[in-house]
Protein backbone atom coordinates (compact mmCIF):
# COMPACT_ATOMS: atom_id res chain seq x y z
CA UNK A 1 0.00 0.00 0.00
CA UNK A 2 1.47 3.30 -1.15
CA UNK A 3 2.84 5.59 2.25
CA UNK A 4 0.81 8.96 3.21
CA UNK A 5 4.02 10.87 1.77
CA UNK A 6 3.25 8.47 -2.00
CA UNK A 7 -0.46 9.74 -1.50
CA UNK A 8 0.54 13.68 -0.76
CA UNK A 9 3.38 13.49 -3.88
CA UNK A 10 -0.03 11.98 -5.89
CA UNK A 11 -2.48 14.88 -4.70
CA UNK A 12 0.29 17.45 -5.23
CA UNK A 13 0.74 16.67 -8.73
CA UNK A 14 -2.96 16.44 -9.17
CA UNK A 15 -3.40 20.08 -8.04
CA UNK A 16 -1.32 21.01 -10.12
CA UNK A 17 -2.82 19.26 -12.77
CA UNK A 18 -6.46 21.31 -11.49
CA UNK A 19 -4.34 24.77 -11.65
CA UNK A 20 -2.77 24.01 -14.97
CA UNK A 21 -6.55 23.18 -16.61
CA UNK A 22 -8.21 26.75 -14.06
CA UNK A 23 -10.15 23.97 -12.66
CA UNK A 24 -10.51 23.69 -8.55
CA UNK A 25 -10.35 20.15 -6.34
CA UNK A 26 -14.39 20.20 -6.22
CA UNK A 27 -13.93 19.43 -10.52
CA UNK A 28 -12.09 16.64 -10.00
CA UNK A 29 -14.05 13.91 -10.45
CA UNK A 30 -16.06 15.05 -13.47
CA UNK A 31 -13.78 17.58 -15.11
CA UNK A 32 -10.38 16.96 -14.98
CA UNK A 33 -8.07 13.98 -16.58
CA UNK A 34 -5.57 13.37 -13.10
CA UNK A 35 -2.06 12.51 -13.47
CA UNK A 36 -1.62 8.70 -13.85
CA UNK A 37 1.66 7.96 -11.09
CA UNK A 38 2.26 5.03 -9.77
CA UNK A 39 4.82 4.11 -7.09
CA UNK A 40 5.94 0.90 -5.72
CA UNK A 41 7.11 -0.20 -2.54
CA UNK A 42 10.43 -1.37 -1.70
CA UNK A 43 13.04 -2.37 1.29
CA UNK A 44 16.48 -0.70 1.77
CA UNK A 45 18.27 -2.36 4.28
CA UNK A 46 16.83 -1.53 7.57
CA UNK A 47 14.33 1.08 6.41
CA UNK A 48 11.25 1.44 3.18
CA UNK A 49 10.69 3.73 0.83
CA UNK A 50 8.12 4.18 -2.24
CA UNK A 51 9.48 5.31 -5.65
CA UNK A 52 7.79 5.78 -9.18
CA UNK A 53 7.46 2.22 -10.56
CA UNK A 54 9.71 2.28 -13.36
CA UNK A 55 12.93 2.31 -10.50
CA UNK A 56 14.62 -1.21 -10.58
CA UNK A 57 16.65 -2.20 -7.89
CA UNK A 58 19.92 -2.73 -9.10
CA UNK A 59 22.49 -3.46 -6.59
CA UNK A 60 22.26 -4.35 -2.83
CA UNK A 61 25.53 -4.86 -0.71
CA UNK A 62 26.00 -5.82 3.15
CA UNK A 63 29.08 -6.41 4.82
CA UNK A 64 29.24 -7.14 8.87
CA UNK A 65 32.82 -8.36 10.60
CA UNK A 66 31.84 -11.86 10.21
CA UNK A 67 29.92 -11.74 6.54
CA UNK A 68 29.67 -9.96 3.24
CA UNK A 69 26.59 -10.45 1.22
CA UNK A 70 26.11 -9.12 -2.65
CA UNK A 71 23.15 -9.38 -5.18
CA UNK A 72 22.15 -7.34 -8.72
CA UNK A 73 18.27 -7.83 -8.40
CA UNK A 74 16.94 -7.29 -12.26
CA UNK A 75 20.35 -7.97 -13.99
CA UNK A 76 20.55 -9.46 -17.13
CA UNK A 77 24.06 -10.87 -16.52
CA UNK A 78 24.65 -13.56 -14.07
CA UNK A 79 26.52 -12.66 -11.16
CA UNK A 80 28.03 -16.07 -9.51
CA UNK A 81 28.81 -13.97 -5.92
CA UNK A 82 25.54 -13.25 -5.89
CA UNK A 83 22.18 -15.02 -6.42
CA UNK A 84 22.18 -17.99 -8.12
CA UNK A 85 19.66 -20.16 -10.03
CA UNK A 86 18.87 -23.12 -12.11
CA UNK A 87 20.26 -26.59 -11.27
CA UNK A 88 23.74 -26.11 -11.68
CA UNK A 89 23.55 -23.20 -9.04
CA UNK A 90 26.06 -25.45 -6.75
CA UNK A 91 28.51 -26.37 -9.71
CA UNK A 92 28.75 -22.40 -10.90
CA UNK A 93 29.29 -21.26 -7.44
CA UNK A 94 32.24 -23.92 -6.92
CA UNK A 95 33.90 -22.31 -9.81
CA UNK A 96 33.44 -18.98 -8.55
CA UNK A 97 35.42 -19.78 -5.67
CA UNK A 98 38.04 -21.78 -7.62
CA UNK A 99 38.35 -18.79 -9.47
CA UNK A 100 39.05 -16.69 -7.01
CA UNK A 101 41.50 -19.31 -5.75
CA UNK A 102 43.28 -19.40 -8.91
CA UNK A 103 43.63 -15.15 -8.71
CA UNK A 104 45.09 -16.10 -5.14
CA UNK A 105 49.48 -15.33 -6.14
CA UNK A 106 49.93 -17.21 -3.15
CA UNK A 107 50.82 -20.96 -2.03
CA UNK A 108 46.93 -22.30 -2.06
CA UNK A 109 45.16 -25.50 -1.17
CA UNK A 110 41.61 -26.29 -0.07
CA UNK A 111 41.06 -27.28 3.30
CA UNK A 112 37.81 -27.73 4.01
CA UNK A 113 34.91 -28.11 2.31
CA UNK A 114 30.79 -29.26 2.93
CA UNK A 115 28.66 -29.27 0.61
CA UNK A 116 26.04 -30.80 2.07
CA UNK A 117 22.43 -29.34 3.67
CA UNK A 118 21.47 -26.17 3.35
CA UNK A 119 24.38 -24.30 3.80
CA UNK A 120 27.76 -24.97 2.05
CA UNK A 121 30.98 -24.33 3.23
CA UNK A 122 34.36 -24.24 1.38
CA UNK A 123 37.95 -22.75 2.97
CA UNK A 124 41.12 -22.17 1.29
CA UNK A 125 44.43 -21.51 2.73
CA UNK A 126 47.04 -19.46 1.61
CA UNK A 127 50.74 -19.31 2.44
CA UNK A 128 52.26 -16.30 1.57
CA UNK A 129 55.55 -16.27 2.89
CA UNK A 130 57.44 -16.73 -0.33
CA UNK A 131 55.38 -14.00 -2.09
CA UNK A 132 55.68 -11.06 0.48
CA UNK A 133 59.63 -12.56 1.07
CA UNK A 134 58.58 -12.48 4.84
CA UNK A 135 58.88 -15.40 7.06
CA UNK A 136 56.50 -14.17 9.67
CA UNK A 137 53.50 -13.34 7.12
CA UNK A 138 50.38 -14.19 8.71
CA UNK A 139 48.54 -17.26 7.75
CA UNK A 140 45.23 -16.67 5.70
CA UNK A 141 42.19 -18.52 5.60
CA UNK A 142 39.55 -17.55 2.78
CA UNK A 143 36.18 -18.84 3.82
CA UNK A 144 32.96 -19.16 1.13
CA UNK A 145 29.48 -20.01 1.88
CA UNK A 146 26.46 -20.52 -0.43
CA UNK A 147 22.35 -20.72 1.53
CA UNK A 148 20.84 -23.23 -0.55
CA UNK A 149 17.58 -23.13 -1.32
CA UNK A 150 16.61 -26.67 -3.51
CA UNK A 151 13.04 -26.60 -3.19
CA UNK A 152 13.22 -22.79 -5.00
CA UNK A 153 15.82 -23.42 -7.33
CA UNK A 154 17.94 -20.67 -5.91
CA UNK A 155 21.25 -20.06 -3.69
CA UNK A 156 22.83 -17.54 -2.49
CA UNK A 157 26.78 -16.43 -1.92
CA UNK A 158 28.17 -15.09 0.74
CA UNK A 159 31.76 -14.60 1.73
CA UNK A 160 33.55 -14.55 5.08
CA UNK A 161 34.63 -11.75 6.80
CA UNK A 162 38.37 -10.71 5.52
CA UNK A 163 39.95 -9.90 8.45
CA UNK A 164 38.37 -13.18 10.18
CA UNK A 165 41.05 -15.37 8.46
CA UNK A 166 44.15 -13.43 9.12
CA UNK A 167 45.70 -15.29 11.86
CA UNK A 168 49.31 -14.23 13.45
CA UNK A 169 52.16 -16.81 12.49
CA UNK A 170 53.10 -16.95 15.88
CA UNK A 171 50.36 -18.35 17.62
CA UNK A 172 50.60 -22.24 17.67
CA UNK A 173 46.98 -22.70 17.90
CA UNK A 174 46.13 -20.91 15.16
CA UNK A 175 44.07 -24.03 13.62
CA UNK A 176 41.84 -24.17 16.64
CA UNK A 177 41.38 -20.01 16.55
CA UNK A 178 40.33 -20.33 12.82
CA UNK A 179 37.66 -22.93 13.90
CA UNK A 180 36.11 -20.81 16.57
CA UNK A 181 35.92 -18.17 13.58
CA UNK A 182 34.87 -20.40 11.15
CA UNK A 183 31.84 -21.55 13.36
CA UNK A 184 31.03 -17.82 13.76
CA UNK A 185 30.84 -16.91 10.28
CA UNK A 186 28.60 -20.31 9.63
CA UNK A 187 26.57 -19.03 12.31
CA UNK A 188 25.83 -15.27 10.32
CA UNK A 189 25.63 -16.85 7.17
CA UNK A 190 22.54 -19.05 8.00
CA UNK A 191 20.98 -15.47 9.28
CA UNK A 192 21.04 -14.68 5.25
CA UNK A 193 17.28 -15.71 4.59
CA UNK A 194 14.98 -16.29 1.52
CA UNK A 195 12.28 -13.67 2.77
CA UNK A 196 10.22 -12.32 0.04
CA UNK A 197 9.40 -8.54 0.20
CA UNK A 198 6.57 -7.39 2.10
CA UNK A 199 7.20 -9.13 5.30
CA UNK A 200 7.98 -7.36 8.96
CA UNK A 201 10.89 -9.98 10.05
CA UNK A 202 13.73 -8.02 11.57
CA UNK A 203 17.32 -7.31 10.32
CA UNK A 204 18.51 -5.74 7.21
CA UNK A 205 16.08 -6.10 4.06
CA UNK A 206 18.70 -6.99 0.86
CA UNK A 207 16.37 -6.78 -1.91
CA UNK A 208 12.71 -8.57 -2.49
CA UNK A 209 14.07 -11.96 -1.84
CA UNK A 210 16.73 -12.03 0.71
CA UNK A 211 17.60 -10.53 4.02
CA UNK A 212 20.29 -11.04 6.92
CA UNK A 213 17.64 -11.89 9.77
CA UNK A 214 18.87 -11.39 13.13
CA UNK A 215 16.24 -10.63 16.08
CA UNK A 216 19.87 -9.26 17.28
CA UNK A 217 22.23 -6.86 15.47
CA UNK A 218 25.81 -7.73 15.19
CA UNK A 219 28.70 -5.09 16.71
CA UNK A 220 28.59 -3.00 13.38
CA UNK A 221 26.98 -3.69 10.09
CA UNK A 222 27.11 -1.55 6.11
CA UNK A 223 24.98 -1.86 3.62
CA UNK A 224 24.05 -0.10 0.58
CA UNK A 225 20.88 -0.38 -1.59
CA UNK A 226 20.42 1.55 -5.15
CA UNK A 227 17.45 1.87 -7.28
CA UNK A 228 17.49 2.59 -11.22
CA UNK A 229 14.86 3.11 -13.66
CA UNK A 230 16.96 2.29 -16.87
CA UNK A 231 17.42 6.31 -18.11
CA UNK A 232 18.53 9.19 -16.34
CA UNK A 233 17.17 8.32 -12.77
CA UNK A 234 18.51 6.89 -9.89
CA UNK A 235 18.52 6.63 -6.02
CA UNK A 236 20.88 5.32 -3.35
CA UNK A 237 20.51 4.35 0.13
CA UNK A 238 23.49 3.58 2.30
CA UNK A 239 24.15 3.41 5.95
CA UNK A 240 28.01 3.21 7.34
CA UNK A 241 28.96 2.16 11.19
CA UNK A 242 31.44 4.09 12.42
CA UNK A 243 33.30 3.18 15.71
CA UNK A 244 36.73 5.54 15.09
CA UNK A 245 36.41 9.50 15.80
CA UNK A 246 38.80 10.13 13.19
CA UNK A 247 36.60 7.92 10.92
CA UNK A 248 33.56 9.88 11.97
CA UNK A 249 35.29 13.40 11.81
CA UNK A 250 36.09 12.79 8.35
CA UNK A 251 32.51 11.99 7.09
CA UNK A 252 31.78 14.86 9.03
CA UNK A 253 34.57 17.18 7.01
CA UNK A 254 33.51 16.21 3.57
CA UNK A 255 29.59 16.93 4.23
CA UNK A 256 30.85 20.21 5.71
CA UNK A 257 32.70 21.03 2.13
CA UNK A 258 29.50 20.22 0.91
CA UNK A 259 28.04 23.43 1.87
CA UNK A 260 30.43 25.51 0.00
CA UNK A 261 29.44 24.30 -3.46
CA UNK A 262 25.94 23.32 -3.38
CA UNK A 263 22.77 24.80 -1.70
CA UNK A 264 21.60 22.78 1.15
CA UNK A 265 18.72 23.03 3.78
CA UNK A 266 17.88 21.10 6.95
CA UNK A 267 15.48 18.41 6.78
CA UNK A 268 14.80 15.52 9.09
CA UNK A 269 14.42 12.24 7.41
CA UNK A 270 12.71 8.88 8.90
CA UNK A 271 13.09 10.99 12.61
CA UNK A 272 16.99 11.39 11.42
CA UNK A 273 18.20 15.30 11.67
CA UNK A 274 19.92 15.97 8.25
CA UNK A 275 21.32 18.03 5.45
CA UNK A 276 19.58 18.21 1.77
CA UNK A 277 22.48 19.17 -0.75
CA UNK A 278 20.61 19.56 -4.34
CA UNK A 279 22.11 20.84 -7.58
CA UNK A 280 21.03 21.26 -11.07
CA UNK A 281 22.79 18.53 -13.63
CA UNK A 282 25.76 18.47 -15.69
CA UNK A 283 24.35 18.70 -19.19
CA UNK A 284 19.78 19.45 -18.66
CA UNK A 285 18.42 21.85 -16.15
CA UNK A 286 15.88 19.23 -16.11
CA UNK A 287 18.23 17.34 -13.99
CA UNK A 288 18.18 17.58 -10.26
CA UNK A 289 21.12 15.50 -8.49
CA UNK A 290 20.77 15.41 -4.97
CA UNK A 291 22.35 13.73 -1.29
CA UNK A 292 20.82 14.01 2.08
CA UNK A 293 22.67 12.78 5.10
CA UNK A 294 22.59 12.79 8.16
CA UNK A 295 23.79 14.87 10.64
CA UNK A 296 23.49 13.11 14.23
CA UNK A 297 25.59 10.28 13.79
CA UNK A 298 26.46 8.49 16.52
CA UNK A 299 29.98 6.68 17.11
CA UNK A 300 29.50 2.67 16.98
CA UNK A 301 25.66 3.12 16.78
CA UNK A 302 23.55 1.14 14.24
CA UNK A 303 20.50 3.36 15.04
CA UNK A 304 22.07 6.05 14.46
CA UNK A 305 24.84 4.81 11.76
CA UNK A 306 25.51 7.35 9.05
CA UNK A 307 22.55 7.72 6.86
CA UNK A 308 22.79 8.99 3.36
CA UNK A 309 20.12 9.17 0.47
CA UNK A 310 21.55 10.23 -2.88
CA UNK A 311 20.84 10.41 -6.65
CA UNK A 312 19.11 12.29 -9.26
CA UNK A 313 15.92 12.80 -11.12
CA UNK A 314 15.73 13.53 -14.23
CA UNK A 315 11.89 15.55 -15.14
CA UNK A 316 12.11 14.49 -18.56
CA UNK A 317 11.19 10.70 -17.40
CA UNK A 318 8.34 11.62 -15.32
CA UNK A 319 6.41 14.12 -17.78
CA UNK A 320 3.03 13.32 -15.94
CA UNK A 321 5.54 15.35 -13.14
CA UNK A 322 6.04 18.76 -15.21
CA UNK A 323 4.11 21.26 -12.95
CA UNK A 324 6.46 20.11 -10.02
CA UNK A 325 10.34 21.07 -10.24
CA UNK A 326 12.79 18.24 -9.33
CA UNK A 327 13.53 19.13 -6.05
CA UNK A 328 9.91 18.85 -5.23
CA UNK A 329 9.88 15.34 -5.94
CA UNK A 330 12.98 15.06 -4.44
CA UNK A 331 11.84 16.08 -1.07
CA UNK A 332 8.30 13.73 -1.40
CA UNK A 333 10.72 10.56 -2.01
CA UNK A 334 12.81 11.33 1.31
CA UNK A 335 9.69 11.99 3.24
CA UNK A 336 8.40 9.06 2.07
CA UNK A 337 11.41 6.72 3.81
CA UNK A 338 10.54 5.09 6.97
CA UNK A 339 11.89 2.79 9.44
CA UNK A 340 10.35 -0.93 8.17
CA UNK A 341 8.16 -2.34 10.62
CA UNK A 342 10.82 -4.49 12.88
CA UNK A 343 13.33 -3.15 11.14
CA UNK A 344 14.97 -1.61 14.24
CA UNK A 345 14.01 -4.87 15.79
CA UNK A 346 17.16 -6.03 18.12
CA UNK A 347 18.88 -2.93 17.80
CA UNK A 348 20.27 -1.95 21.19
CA UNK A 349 22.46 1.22 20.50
């Protein structure tokens, strides 16, 4: 069901519609031809958000210290570290990872690998001692996983965290340490769920199949989610953790430069306080490129994470839009983002 900010953007557009034609809102109904717009709901991440129907998502990414999840919803190419389907899902993602085995410059073997139930498993290690010319190189452990869904014909990839398999050289029980890790990032991966959009399960929302369910949020989490509509529109949403004040201070710099280039205004977005940077486009005036973000970030807070909302619209898609400038619509989409239902579910700080 379209949001109350869909429904205003709607009646806003069809007022203008009644001005344009010298009609008033009591001629609606028998005088005047109303704007056909349609918008469709989607998930980003932790949060919802209604955009005309012709945006595709595109390209949803999630990374947490244990787990890194990618998928390119509506692609035409197949993307074998993301979703995967057919019957030779398995076999194609096996070659994915010897792939990226193969890329490896390093001394590599495979030591591990489980390929049965739901969720498969395969480790490689690499010895790189020869190749950095250092003795007391760390070992390396590269860890792949792949949520199988047989009775749907589809799978999913996800890959360990990086700095999970980095292991010191000199700590003789570095084989048991990589275990406890290993059963850690099993653990997160089987959180990565085949949950088709609508639903009100908590974590973060991928795209309309998947999401990494957890009724409790890990230490720190990232995740980006971007929207396309195939011409000269596009949205992002991404939200960064940040648990270093220099980290922080940064982010904080470059929005601040921000303001001496492009004309901004405050605006709160799904209860967030914020900054609205908009500017006209490169080559049309009909362009409007635009990135809110968010201005009360909070160090190692996932409820307060750094929030930012960026793209552009382009008029000249949405002609059944004319009486309304860009950043018009621009500000209707943002209002129109809201916490999902659960989504904040488990979130502690």
């Amino acid at each position: 069901m379209p949001s109350v900010y869909a429904h205003l953007l709607t009646t806003t557009l069809i007022f203008f519609s009644l001005i344009t034609h010298g009609a008033s809102m009591t001629d609606l109904d028998t005088s005047t031809e109303t704007p056909d717009f349609q918008f469709t709901q989607h998930c980003a991440g932790r949060y919802q958000l209604e955009l005309p129907t012709d945006m595709k998502q595109i390209l949803a990414s999630y990374s947490e210290p244990d787990i890194g999840v990618t998928t390119y919803p509506n692609s035409d190419v197949e993307h074998l570290d993301g979703v995967l389907r057919g019957d030779n899902r398995v076999e194609q993602w096996l070659k994915h990872v010897e792939g990226k085995r193969e890329e490896d410059m390093g001394k590599t073997g495979y030591i591990h690998k489980s390929l049965d139930g739901e969720l498969k498993t395969v480790v490689y290690y690499s010895d790189d001692r020869e190749l950095m010319n250092d003795p007391e190189t760390e070992h390396g452990f590269y860890s792949f996983f792949l949520k199988d869904y047989p009775d749907k014909d589809i799978a999913i990839a996800i890959s360990g965290g990086a700095s999970k398999g980095v292991i010191s050289r000199d700590k003789e029980d570095y084989k048991a340490i990589f275990r406890d890790r290993l059963a850690k990032m099993q653990e997160r991966a089987n959180h990565v769920r085949y949950l088709p959009w609508p639903h009100i399960q908590p974590g973060v929302c991928l795209d309309s199949e998947f999401t990494v369910h957890s009724e409790i949020a890990p230490e720190s989490e990232d995740y980006a989610v971007k929207f396309y509509n195939g011409k000269g529109s596009n949205l992002k949403v991404s939200s960064h953790h940040y648990s270093s004040e220099s980290g922080l201070d940064q982010e904080l710099s470059r929005n601040s430069g921000l303001l001496s280039f492009f004309a901004s205004t405050s605006m709160k977005v799904v209860g967030r306080e914020g900054k609205l940077f908009t500017s006209s486009g490169k080559y049309s005036d009909k362009v409007r490129e635009f990135r809110w973000v968010s201005t009360d970030t909070k160090l190692n807070s996932i409820e307060r994470a750094h929030l930012e909302i960026s793209g552009k619209i382009d008029m000249e898609d949405y002609p059944e839009m004319a009486p309304m400038n860009g950043t018009d619509v621009i500000v209707g989409l943002l209002k129109g983002v809201q916490v999902r239902e659960n989504g904040m579910l488990g979130v502690k700080r």
